[in-house]
C-alpha atoms as a PDB file:
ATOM      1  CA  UNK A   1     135.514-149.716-180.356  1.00  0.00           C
ATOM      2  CA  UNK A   2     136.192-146.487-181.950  1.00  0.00           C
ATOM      3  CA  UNK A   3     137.856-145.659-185.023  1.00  0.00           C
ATOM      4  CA  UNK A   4     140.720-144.110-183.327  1.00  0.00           C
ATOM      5  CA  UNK A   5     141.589-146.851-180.702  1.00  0.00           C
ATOM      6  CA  UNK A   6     141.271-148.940-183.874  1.00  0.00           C
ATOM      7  CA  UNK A   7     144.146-147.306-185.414  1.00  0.00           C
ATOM      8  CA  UNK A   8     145.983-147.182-182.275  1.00  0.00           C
ATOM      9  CA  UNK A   9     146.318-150.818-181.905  1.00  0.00           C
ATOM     10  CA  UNK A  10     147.049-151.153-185.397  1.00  0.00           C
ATOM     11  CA  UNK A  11     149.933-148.882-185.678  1.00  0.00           C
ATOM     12  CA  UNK A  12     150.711-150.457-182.090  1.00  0.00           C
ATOM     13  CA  UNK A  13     150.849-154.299-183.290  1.00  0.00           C
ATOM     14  CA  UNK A  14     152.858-153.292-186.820  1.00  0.00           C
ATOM     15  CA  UNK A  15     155.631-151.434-184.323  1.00  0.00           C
ATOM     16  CA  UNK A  16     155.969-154.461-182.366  1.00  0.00           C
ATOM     17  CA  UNK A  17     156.380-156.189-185.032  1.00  0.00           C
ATOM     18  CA  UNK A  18     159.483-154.410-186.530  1.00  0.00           C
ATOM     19  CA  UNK A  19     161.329-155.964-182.925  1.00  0.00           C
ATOM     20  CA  UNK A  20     159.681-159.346-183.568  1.00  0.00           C
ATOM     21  CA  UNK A  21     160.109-160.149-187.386  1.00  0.00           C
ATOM     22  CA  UNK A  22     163.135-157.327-187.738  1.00  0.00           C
ATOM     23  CA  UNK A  23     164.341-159.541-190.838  1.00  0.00           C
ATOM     24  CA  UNK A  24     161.459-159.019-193.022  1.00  0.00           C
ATOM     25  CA  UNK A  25     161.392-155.455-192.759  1.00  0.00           C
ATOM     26  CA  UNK A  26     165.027-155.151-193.282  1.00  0.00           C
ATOM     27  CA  UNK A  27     164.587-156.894-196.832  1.00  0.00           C
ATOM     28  CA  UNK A  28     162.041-154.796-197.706  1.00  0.00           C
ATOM     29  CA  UNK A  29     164.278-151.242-197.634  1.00  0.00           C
ATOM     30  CA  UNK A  30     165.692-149.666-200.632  1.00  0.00           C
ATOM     31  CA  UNK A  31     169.263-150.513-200.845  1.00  0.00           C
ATOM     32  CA  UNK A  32     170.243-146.270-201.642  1.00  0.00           C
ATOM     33  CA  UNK A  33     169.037-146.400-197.601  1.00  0.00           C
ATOM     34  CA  UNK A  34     171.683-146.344-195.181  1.00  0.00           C
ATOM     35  CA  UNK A  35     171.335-148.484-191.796  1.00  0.00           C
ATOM     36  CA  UNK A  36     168.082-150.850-192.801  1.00  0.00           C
ATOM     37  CA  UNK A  37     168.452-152.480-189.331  1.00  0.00           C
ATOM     38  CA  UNK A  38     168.587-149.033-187.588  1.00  0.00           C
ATOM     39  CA  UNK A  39     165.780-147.573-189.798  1.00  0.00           C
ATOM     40  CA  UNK A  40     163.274-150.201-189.367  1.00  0.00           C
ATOM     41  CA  UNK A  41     164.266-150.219-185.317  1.00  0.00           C
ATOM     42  CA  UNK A  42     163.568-146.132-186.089  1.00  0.00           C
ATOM     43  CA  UNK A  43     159.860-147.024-187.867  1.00  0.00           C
ATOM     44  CA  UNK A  44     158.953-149.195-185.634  1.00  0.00           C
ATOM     45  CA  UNK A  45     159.626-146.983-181.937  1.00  0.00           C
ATOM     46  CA  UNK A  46     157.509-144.756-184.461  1.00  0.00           C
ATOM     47  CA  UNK A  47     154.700-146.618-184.656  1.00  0.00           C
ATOM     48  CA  UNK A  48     154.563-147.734-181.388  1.00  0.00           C
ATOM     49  CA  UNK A  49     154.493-144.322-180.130  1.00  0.00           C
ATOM     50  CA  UNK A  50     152.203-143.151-182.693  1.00  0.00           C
ATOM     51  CA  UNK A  51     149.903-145.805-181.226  1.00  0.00           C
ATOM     52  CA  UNK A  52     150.210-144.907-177.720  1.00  0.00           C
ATOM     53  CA  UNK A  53     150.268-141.292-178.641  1.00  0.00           C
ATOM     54  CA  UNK A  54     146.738-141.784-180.477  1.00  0.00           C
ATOM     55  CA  UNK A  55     145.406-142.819-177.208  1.00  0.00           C
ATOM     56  CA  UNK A  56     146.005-139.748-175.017  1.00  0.00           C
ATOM     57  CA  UNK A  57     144.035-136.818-175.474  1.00  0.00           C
ATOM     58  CA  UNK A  58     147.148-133.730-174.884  1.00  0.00           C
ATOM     59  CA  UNK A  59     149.400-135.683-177.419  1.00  0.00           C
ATOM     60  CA  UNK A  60     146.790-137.213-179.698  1.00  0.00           C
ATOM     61  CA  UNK A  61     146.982-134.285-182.643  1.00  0.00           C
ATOM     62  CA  UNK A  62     151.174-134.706-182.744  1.00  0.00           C
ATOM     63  CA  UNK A  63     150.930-138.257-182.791  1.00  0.00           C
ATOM     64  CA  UNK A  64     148.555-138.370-185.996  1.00  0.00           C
ATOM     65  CA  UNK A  65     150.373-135.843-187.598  1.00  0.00           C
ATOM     66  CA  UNK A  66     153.849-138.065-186.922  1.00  0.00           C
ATOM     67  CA  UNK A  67     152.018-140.962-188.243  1.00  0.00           C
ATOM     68  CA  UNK A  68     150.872-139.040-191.373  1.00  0.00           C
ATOM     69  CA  UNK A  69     154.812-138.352-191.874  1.00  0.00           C
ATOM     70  CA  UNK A  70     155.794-141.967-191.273  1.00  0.00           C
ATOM     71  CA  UNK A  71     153.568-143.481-193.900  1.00  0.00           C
ATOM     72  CA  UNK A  72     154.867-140.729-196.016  1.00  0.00           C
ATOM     73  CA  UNK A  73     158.628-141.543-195.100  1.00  0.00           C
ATOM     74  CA  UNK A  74     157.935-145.798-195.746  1.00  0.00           C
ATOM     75  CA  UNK A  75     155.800-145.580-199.227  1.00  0.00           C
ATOM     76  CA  UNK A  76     159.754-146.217-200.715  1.00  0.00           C
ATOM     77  CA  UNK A  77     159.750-149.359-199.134  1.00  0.00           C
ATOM     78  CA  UNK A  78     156.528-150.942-199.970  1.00  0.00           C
ATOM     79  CA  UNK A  79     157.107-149.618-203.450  1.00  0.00           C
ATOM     80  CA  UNK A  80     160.637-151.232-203.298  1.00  0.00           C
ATOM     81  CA  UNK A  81     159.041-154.291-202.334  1.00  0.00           C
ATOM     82  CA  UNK A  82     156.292-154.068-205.061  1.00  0.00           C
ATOM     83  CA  UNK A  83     159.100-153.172-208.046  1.00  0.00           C
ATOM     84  CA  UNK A  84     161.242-156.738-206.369  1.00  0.00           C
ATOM     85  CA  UNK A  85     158.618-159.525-206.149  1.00  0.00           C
ATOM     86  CA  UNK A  86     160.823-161.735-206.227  1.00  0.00           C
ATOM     87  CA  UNK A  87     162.308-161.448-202.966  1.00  0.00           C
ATOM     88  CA  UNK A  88     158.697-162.384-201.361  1.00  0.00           C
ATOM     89  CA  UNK A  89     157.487-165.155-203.873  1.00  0.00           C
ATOM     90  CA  UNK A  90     155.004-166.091-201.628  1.00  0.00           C
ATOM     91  CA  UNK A  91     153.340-163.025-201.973  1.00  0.00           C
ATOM     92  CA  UNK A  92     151.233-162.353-205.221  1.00  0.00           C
ATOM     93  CA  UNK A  93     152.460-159.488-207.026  1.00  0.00           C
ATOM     94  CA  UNK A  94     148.845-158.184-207.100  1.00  0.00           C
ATOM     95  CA  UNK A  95     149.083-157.728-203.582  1.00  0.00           C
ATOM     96  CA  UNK A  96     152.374-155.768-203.290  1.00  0.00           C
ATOM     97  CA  UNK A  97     151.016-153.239-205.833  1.00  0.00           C
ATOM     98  CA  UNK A  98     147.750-152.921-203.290  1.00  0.00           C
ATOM     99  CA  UNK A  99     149.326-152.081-200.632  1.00  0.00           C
ATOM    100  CA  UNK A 100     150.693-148.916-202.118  1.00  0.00           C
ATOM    101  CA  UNK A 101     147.004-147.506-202.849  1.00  0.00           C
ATOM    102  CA  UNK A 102     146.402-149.002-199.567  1.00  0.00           C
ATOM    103  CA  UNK A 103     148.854-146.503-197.986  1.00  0.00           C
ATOM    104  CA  UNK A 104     146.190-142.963-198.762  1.00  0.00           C
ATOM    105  CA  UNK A 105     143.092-144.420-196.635  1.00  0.00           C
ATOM    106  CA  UNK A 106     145.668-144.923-193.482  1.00  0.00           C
ATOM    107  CA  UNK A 107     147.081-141.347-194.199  1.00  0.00           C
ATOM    108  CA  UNK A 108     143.739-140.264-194.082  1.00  0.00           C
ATOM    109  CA  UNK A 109     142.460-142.494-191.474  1.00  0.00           C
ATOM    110  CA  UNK A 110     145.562-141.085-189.286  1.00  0.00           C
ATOM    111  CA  UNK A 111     145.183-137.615-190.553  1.00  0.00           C
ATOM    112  CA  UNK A 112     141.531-137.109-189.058  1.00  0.00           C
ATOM    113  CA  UNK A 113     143.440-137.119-185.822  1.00  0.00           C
ATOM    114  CA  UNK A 114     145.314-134.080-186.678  1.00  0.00           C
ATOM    115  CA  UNK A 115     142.378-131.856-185.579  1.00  0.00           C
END
């Protein structure tokens, strides 16, 4: 399987589940961010068509570049979520701050799509 469907999938599985475990994503917004509901709906159509849009040739380049800007526009969550561990106390705190380093090799990942 290629790199590329790889992402895909990925980005196409964490969009669906923004409709499927809505909750969890709404406690993990910033509370200076309007709409939490509304803006993980937002993320998640994202991702999903990020996914999809990975997958066809004529909109592959737009669709890395939007998913470059998405995990751009949610690192204030994850850090939000990382600065209030104790909203997710099953979650080591070690863990929240690795997903924020995490973030660059999926910008990159999604960036080598851009050309």
């Amino acid at each position: 399987m290629s790199g590329r469907i790889l992402l895909a999938i990925l980005f196409l599985v964490a969009g669906i589940l923004h409709f499927v475990i809505t909750p969890v994503y709404v406690r993990i917004m910033p509370a200076y961010l309007p709409a939490p509901r509304l803006l993980v709906q937002i993320s998640g159509v994202c991702e999903v068509l990020g996914g999809i849009g990975l997958l066809v040739p004529i909109t592959r380049a737009a669709a890395a570049w939007g998913l470059v800007a998405l995990l751009i526009c949610v690192m204030p969550a994850n850090l939000n979520m990382a600065l209030h561990p104790g909203k997710w106390p099953q979650i080591p705190v070690w863990l929240l701050w690795l997903r924020l380093p995490l973030q660059l090799p999926l910008l990159y990942w999604s960036w080598l799509y851009t050309r």
